[in-house]
C-alpha atoms as a PDB file:
ATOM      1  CA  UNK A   1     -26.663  31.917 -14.787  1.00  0.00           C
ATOM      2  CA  UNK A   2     -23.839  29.735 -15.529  1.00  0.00           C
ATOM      3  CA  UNK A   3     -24.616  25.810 -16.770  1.00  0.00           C
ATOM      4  CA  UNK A   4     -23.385  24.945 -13.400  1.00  0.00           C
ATOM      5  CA  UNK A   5     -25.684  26.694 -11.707  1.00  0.00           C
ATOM      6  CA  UNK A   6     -28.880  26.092 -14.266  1.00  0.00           C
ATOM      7  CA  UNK A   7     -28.561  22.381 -12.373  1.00  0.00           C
ATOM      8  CA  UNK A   8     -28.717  23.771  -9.153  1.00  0.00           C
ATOM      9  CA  UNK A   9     -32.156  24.103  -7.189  1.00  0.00           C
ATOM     10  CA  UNK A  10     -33.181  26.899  -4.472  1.00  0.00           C
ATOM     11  CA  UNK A  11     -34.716  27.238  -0.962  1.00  0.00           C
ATOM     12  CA  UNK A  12     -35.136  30.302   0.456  1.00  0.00           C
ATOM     13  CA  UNK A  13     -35.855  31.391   4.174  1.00  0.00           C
ATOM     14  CA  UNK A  14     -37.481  35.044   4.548  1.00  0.00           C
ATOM     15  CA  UNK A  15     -37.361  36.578   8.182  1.00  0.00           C
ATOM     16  CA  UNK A  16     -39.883  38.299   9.648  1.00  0.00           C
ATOM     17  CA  UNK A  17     -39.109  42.692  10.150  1.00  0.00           C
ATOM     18  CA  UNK A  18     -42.266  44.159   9.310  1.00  0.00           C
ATOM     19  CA  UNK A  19     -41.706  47.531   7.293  1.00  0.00           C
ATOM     20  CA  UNK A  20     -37.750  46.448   6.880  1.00  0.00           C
ATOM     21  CA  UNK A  21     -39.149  43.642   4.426  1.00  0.00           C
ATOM     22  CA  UNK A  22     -39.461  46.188   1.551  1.00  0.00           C
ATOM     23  CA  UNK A  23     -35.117  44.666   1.287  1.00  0.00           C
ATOM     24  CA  UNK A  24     -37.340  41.095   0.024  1.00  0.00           C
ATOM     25  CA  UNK A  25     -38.289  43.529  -2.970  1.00  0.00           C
ATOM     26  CA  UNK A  26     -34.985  43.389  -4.210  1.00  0.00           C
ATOM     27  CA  UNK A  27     -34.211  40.104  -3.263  1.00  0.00           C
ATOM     28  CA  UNK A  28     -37.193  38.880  -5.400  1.00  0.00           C
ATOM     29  CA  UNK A  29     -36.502  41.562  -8.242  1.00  0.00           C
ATOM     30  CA  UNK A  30     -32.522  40.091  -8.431  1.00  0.00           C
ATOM     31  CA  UNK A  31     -33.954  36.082  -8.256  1.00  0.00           C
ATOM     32  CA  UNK A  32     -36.209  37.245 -11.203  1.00  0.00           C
ATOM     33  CA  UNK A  33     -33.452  39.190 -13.137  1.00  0.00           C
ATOM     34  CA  UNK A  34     -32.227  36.102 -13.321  1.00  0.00           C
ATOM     35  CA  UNK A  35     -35.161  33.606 -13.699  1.00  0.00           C
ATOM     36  CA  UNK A  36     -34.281  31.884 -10.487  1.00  0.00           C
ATOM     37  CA  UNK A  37     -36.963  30.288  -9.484  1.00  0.00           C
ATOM     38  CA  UNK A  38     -37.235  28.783  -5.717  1.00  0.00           C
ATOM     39  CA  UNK A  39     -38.063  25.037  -5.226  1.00  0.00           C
ATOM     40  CA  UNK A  40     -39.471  25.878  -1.613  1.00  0.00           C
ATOM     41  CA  UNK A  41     -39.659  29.373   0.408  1.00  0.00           C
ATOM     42  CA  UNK A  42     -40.136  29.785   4.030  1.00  0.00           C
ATOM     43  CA  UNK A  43     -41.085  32.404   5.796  1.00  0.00           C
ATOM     44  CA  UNK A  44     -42.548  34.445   8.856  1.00  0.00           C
ATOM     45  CA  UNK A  45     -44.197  37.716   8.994  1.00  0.00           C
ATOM     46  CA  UNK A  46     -43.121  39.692   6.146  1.00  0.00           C
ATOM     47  CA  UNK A  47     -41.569  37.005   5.246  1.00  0.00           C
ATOM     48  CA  UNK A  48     -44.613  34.914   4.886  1.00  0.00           C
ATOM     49  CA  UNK A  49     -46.290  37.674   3.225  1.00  0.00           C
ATOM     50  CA  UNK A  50     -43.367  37.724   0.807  1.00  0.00           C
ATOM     51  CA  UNK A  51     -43.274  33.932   0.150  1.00  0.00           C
ATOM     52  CA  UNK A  52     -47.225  34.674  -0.518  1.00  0.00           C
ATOM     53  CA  UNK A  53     -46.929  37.657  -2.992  1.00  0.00           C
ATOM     54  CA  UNK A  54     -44.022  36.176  -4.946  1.00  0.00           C
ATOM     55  CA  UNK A  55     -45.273  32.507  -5.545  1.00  0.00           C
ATOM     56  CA  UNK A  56     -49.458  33.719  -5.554  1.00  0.00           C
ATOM     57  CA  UNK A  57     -49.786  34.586  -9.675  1.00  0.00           C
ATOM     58  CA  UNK A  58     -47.478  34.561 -12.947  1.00  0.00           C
ATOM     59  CA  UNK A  59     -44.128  33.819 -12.329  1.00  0.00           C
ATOM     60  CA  UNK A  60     -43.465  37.311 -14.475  1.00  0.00           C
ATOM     61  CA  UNK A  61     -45.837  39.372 -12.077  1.00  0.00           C
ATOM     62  CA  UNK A  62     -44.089  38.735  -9.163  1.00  0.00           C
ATOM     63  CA  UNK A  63     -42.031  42.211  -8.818  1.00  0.00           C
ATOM     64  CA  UNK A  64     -45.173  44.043  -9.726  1.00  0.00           C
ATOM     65  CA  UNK A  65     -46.590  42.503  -6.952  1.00  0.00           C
ATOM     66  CA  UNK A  66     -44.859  43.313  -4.381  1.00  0.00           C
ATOM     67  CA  UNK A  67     -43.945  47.262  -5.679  1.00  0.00           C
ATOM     68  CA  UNK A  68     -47.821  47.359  -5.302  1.00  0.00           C
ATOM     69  CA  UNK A  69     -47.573  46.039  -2.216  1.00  0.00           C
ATOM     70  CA  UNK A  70     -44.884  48.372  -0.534  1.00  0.00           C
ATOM     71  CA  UNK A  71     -46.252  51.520  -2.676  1.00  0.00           C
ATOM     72  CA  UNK A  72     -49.329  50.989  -0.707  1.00  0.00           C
ATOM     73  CA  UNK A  73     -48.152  50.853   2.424  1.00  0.00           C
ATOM     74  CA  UNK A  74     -45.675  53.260   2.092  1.00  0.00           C
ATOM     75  CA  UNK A  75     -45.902  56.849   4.155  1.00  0.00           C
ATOM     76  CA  UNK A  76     -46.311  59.377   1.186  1.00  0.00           C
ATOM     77  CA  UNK A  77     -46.474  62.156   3.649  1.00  0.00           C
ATOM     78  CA  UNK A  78     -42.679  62.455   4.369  1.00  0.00           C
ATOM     79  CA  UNK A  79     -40.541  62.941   0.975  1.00  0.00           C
ATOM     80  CA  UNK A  80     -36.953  63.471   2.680  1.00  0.00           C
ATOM     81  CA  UNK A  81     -34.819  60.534   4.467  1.00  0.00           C
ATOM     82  CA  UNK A  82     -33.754  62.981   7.751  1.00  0.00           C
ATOM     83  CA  UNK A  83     -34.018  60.475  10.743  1.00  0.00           C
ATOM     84  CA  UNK A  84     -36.026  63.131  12.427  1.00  0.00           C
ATOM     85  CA  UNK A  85     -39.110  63.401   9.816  1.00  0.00           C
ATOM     86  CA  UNK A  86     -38.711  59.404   9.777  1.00  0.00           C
ATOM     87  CA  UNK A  87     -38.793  59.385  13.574  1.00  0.00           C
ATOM     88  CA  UNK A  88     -42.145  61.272  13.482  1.00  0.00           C
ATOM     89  CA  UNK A  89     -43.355  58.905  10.719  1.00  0.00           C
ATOM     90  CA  UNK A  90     -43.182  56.111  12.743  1.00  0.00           C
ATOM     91  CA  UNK A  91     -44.743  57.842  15.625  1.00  0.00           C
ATOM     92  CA  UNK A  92     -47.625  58.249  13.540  1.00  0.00           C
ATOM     93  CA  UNK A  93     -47.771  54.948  12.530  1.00  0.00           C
ATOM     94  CA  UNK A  94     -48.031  53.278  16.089  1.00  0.00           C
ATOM     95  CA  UNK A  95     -50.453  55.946  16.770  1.00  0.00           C
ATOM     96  CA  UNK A  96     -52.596  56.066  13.731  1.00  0.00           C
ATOM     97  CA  UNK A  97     -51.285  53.166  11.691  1.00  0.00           C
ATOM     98  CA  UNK A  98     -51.057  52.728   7.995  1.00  0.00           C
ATOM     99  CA  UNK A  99     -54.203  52.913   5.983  1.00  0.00           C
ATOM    100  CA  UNK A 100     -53.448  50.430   3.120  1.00  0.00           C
ATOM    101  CA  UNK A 101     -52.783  47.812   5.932  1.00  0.00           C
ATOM    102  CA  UNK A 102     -53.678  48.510   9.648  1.00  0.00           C
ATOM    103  CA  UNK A 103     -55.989  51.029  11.504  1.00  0.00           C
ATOM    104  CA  UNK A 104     -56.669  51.424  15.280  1.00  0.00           C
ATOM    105  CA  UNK A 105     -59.375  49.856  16.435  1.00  0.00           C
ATOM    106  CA  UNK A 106     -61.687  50.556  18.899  1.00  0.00           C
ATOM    107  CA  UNK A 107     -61.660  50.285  22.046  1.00  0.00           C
ATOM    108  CA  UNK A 108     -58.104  49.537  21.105  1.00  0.00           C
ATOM    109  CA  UNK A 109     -55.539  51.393  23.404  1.00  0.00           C
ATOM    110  CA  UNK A 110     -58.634  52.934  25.156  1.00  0.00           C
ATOM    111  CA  UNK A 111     -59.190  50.011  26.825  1.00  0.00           C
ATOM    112  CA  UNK A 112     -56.379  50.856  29.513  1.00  0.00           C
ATOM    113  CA  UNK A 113     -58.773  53.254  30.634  1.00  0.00           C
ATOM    114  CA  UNK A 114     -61.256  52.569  33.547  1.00  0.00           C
ATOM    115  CA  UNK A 115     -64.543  51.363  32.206  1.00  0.00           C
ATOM    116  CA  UNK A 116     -63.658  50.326  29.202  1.00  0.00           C
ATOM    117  CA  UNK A 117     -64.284  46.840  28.124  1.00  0.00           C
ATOM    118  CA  UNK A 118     -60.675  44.825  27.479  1.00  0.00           C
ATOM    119  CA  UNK A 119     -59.232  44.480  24.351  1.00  0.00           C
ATOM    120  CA  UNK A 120     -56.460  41.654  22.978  1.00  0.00           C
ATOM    121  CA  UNK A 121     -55.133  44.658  19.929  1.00  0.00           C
ATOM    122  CA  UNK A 122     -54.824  48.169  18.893  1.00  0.00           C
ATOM    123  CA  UNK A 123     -55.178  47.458  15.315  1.00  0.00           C
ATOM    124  CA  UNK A 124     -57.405  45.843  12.816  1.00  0.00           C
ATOM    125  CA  UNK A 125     -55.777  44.154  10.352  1.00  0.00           C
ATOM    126  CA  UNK A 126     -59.123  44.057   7.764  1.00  0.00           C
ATOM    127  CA  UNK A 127     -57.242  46.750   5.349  1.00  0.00           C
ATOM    128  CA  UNK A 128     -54.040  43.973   4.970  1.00  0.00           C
ATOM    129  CA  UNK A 129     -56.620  41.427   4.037  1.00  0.00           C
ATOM    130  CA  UNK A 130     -58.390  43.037   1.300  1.00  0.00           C
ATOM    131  CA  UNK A 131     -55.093  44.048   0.033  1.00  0.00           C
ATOM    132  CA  UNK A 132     -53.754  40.741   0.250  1.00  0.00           C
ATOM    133  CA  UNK A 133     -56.905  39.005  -1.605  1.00  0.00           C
ATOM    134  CA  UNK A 134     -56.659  41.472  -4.530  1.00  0.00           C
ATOM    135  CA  UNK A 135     -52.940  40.538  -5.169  1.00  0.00           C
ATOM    136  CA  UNK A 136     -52.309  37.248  -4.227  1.00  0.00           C
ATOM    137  CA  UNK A 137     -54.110  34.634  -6.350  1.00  0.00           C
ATOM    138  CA  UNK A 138     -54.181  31.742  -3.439  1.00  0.00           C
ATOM    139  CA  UNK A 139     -55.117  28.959  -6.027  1.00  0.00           C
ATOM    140  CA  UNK A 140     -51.977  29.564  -8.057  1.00  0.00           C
ATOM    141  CA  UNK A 141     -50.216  29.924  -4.590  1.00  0.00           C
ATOM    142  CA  UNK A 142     -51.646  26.198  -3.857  1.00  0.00           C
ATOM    143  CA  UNK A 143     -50.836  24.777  -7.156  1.00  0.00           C
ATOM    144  CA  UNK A 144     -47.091  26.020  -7.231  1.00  0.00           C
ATOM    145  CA  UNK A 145     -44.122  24.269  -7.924  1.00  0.00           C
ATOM    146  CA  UNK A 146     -42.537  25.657  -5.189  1.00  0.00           C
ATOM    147  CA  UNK A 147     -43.249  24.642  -1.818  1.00  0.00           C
ATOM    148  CA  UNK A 148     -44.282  27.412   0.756  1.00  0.00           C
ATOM    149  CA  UNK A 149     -43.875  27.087   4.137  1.00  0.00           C
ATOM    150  CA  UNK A 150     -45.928  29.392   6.451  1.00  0.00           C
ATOM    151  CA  UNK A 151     -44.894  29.471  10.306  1.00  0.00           C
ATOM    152  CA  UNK A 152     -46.962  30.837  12.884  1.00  0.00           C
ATOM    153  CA  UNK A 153     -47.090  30.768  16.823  1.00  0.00           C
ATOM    154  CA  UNK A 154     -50.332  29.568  18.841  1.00  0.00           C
ATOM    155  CA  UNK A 155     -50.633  32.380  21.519  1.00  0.00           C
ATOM    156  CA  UNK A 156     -51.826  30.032  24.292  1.00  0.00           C
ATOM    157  CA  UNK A 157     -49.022  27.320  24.197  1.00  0.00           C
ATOM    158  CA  UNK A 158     -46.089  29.094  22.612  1.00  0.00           C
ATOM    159  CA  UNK A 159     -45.654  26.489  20.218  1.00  0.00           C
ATOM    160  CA  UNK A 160     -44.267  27.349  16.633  1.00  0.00           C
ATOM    161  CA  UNK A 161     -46.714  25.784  13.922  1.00  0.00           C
ATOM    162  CA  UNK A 162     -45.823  25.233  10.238  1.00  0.00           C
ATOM    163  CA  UNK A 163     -48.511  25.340   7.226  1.00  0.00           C
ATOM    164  CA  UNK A 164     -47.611  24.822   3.358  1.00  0.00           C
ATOM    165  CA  UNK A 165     -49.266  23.905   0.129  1.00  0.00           C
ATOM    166  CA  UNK A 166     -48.238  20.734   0.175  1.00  0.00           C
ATOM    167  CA  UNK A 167     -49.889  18.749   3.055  1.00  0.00           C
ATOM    168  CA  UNK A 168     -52.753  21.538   3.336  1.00  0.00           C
ATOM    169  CA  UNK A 169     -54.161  24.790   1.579  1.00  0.00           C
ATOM    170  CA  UNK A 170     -52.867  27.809   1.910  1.00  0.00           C
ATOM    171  CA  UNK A 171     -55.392  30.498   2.717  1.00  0.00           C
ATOM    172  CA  UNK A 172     -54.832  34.338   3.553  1.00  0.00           C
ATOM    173  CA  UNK A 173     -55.768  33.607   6.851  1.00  0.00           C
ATOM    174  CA  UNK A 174     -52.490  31.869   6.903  1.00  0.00           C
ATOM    175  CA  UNK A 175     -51.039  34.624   6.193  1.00  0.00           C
ATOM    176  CA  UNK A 176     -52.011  37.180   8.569  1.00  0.00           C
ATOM    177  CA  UNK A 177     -51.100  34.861  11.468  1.00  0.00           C
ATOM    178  CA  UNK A 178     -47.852  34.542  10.475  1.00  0.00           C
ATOM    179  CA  UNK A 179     -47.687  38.664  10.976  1.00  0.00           C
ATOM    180  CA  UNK A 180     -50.434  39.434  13.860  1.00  0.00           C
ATOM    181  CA  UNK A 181     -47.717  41.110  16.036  1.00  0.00           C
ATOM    182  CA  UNK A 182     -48.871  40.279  19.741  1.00  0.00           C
ATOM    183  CA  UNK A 183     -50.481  43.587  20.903  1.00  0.00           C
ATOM    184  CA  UNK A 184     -50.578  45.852  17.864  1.00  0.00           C
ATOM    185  CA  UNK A 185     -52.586  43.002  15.864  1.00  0.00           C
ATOM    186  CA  UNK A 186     -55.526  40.383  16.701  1.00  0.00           C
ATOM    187  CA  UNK A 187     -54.704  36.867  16.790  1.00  0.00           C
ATOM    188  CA  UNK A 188     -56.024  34.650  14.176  1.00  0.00           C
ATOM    189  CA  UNK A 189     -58.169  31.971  14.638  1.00  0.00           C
ATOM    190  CA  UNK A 190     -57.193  28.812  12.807  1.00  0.00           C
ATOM    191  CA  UNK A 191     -58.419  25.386  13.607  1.00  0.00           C
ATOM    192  CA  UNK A 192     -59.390  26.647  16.871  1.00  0.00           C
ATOM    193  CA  UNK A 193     -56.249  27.831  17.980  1.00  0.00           C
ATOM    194  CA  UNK A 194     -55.571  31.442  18.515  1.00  0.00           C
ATOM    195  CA  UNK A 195     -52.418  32.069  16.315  1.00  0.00           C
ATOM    196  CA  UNK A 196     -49.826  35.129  16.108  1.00  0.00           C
ATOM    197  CA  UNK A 197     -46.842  36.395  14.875  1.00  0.00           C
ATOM    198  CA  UNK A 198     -43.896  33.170  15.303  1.00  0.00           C
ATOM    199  CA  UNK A 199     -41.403  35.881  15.182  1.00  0.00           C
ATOM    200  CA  UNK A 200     -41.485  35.653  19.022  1.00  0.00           C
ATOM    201  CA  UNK A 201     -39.739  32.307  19.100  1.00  0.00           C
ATOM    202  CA  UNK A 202     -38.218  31.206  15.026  1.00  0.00           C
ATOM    203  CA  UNK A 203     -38.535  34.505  13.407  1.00  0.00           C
ATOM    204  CA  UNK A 204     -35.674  33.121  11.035  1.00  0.00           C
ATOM    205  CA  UNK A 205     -37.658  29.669  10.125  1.00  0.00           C
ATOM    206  CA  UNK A 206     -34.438  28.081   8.155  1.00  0.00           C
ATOM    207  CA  UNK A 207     -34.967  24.646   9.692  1.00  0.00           C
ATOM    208  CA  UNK A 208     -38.359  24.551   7.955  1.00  0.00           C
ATOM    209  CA  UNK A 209     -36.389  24.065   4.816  1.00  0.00           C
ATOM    210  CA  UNK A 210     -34.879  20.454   5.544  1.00  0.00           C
ATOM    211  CA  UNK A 211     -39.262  19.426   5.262  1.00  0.00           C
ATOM    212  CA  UNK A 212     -38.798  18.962   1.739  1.00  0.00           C
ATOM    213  CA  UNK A 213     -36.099  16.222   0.766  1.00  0.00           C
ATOM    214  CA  UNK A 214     -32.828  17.978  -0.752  1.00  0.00           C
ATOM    215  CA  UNK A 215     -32.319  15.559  -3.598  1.00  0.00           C
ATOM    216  CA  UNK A 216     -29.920  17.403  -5.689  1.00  0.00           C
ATOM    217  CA  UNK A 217     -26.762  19.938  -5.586  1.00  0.00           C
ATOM    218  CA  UNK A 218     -28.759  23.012  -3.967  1.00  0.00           C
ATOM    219  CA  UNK A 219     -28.379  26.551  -3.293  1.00  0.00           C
ATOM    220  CA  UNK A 220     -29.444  27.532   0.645  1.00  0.00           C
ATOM    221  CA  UNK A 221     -30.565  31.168   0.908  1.00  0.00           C
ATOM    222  CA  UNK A 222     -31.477  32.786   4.254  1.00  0.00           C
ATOM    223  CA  UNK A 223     -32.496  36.295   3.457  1.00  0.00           C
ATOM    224  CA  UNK A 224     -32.694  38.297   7.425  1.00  0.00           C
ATOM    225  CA  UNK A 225     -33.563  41.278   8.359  1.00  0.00           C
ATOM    226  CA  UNK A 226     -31.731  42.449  11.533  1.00  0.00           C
ATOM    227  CA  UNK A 227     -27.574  42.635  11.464  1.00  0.00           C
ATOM    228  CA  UNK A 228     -25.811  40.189  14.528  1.00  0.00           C
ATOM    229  CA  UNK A 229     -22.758  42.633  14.666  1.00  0.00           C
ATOM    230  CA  UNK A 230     -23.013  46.682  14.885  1.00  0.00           C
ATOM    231  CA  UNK A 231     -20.562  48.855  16.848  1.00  0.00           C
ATOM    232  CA  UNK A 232     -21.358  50.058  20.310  1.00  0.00           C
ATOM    233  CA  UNK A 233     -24.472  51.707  20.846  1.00  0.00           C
ATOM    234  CA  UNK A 234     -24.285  55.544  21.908  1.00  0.00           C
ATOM    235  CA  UNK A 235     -27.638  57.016  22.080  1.00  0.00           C
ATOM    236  CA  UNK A 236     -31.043  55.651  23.344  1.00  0.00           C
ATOM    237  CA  UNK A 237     -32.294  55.374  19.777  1.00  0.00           C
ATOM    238  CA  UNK A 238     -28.872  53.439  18.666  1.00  0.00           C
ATOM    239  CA  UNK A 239     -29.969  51.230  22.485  1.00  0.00           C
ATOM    240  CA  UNK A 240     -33.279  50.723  20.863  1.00  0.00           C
ATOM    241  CA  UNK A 241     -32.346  49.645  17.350  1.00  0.00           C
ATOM    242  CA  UNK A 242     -29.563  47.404  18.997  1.00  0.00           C
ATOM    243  CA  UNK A 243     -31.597  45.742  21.284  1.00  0.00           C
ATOM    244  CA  UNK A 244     -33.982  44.513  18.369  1.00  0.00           C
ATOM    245  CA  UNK A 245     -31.157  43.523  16.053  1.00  0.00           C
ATOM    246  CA  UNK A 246     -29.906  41.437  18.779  1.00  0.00           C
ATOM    247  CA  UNK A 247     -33.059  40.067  19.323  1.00  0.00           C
ATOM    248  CA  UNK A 248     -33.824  38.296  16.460  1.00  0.00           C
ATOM    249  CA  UNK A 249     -30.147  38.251  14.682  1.00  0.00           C
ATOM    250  CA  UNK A 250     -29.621  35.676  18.191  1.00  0.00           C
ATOM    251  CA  UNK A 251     -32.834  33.905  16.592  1.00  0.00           C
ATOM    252  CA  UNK A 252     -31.206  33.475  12.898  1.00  0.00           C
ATOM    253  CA  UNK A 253     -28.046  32.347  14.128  1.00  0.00           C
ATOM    254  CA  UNK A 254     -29.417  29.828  16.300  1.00  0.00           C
ATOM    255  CA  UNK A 255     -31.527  28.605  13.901  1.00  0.00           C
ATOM    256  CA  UNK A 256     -28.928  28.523  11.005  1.00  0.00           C
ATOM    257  CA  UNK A 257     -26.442  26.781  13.242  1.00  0.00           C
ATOM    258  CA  UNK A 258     -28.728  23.947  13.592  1.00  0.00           C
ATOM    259  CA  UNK A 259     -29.217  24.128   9.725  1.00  0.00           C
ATOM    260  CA  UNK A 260     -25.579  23.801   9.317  1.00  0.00           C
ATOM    261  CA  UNK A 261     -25.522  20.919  11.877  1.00  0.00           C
ATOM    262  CA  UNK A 262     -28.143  18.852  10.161  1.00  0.00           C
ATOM    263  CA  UNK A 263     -26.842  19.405   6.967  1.00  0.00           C
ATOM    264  CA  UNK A 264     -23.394  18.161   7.848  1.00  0.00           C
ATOM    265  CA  UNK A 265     -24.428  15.313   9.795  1.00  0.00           C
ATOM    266  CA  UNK A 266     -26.816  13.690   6.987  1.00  0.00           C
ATOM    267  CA  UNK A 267     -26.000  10.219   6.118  1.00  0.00           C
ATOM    268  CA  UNK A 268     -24.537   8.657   2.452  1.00  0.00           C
ATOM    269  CA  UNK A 269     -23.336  10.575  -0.266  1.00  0.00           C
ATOM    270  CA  UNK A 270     -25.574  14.113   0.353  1.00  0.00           C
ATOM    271  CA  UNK A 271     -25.836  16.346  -2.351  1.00  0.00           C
ATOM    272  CA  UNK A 272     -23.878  19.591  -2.352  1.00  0.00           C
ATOM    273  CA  UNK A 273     -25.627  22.497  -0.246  1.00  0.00           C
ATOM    274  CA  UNK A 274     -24.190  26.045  -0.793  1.00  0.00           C
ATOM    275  CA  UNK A 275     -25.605  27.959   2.103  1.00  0.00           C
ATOM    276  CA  UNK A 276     -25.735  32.304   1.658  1.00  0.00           C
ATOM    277  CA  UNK A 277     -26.619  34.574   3.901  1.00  0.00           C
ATOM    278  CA  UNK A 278     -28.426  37.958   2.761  1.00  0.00           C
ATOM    279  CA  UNK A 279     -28.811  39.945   5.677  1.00  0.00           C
ATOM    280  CA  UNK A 280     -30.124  43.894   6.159  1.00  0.00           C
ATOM    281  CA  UNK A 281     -27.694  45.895   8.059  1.00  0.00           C
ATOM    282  CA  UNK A 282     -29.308  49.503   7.151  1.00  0.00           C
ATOM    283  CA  UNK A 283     -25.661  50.664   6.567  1.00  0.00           C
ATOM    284  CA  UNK A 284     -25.874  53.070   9.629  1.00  0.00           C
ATOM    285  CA  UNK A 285     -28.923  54.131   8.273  1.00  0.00           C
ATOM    286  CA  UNK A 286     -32.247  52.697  10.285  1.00  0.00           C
ATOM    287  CA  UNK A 287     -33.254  54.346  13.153  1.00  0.00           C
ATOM    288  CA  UNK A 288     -34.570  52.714  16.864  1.00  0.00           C
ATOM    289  CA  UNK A 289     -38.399  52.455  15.168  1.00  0.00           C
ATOM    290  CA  UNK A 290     -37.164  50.923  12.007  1.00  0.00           C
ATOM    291  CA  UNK A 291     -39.418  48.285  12.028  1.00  0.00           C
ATOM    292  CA  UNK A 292     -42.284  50.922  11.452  1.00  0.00           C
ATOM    293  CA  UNK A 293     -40.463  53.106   9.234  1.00  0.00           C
ATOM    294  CA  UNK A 294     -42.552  53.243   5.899  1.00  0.00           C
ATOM    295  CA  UNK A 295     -41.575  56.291   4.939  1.00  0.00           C
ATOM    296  CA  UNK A 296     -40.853  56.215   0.815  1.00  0.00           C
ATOM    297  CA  UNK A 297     -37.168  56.801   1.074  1.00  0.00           C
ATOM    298  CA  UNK A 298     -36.507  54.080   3.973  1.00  0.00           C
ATOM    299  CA  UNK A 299     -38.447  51.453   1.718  1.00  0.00           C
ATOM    300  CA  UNK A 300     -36.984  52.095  -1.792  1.00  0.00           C
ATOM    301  CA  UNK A 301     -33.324  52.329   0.099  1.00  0.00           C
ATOM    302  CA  UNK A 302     -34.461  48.726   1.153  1.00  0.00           C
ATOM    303  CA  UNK A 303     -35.021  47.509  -1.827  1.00  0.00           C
ATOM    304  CA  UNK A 304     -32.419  48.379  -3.518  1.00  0.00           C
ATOM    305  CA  UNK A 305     -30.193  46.985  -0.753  1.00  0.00           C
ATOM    306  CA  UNK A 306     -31.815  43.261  -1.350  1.00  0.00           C
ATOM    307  CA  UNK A 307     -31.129  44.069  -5.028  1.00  0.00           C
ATOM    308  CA  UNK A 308     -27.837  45.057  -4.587  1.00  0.00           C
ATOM    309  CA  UNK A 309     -26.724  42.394  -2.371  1.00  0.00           C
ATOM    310  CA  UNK A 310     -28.663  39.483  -3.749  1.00  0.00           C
ATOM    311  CA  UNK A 311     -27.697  39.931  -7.243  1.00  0.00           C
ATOM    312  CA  UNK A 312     -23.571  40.041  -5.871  1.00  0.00           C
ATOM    313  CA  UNK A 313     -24.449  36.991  -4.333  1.00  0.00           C
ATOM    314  CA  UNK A 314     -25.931  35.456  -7.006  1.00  0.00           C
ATOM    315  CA  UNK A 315     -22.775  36.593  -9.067  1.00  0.00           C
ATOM    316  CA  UNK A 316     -20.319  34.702  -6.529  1.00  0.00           C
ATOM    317  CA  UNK A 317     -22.117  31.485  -6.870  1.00  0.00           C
ATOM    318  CA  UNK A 318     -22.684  31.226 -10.577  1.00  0.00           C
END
């Protein structure tokens, strides 16, 4: 990067979007190309999982990482990208789900049947964790540089909930409360409270990054996952995919608005902020069930979307 730049430190917020956070690859892969390294990350969901994966071992490892990662959880039985074959694939998913990181569980969805006792999830989660523990090395995670910020949702009060490795310690079980989707995964229990996916209420956690102090000229990035602006939907699957990008896009810019705000309205002589947005749009390529897509060709076209548009915007601010 240019001198400029060298002087410059980074945040970076990482959405939640479950399969769609394969586009993180590339974001991470065009950071490392250029041996940006993040002062603090936050993230939900995938995104937390990201944060995790990137920051959790060598610096140099932290593309290999996450290609592990994605290669296994991708769908290896569908080779071609027709929306059709990708349609089924995520059919199968919900159904069956993905063996590298969830499974149904029992009794699962067979607990809407009479006699059966209740259940809280259709999946168990057990194949995420081991993959998780034999990536991520949680005691470099704890000792990084970089602060990570973890957020998370406690299912019985609705109220968002922030862990880092800063004022606590980082565990996987962090982790996979960030991303236990209500219904397809089990909460998690953490200090006694019952916790779950926080992409419910700040899937786009960008005000998490004011909790460490910017002290110097600073580059902003929130990396998203779901477009605010498509053109009218015209089918039930466009309806479907629509209704999800507005969803949590309405989440982001709520949440970057207020970043904005705060930013603005701090006191003295503040520090430069250069705020970029890096945001998925699938290029009129996702379909309704994106979210669940995992099919090889949706997740490499991901990735090399973050590349692509990470290392452009990298370019613009050097």
């Amino acid at each position: 990067m240019a001198d400029e730049a060298d002087h410059r430190e980074h945040i970076v917020c990482l959405g939640g979007g479950n399969a769609l956070g394969a586009f993180y690859g590339g974001v991470v892969q065009a950071f490392s190309e250029r041996d940006v390294v993040p002062v603090h990350i936050s993230g939900t969901s995938i995104g937390a999982i990201t944060a995790a994966l990137w920051m959790g071992g060598a610096p140099d490892g932290a593309v290999d990482r996450l290609k592990q990662f994605w290669n296994a959880a991708a769908d290896k039985a569908v080779w071609g990208a027709a929306s059709i074959w990708r349609r089924n694939a995520v059919v199968r998913a919900l159904l069956y789900g993905r063996p590298a990181l969830f499974h149904a569980s029992f009794p699962g969805m067979l607990a809407a049947m009479p006699g059966v006792p209740p259940d809280d999830h259709v999946f168990d989660t057990a194949p995420m964790r081991r993959l998780l523990l034999g990536l991520i090395d949680f005691d470099a995670l704890n000792a990084s540089a970089c602060r990570i910020t973890i957020s998370a949702m406690d299912q019985t009060t609705a109220e968002v909930l922030r862990f880092d490795n800063r004022t606590g310690h980082l565990t996987v079980d962090h982790v996979l409360a960030s991303a236990s989707i209500p219904v397809a995964f089990p909460p998690v229990m953490l200090e006694g409270r019952p916790l779950i996916d926080a992409g419910l209420g700040d899937n786009c956690p960008a005000l998490a990054l004011l909790d460490r102090p910017i002290e110097g000229p600073t580059c902003a990035w929130i990396a998203d996952l779901w477009p605010a602006r498509a053109e009218r939907a015209g089918s039930l699957d466009l309806i479907l995919r629509r209704s999800q990008d507005i969803a949590f896009a309405a989440q982001r810019l709520r949440s970057v608005g207020e970043l904005r705000k705060h930013l603005a309205e701090r006191s003295g002589e503040p520090p430069p902020v250069t705020l970029t947005e890096i945001v998925h749009d699938g290029a009129g390529y996702e379909i309704g069930g994106k979210a669940f897509d995992f099919t090889q060709t949706a997740l490499a076209r991901r990735w090399a979307a973050g590349h692509e548009q990470t290392r452009r915007a990298l370019n613009s601010v050097a």
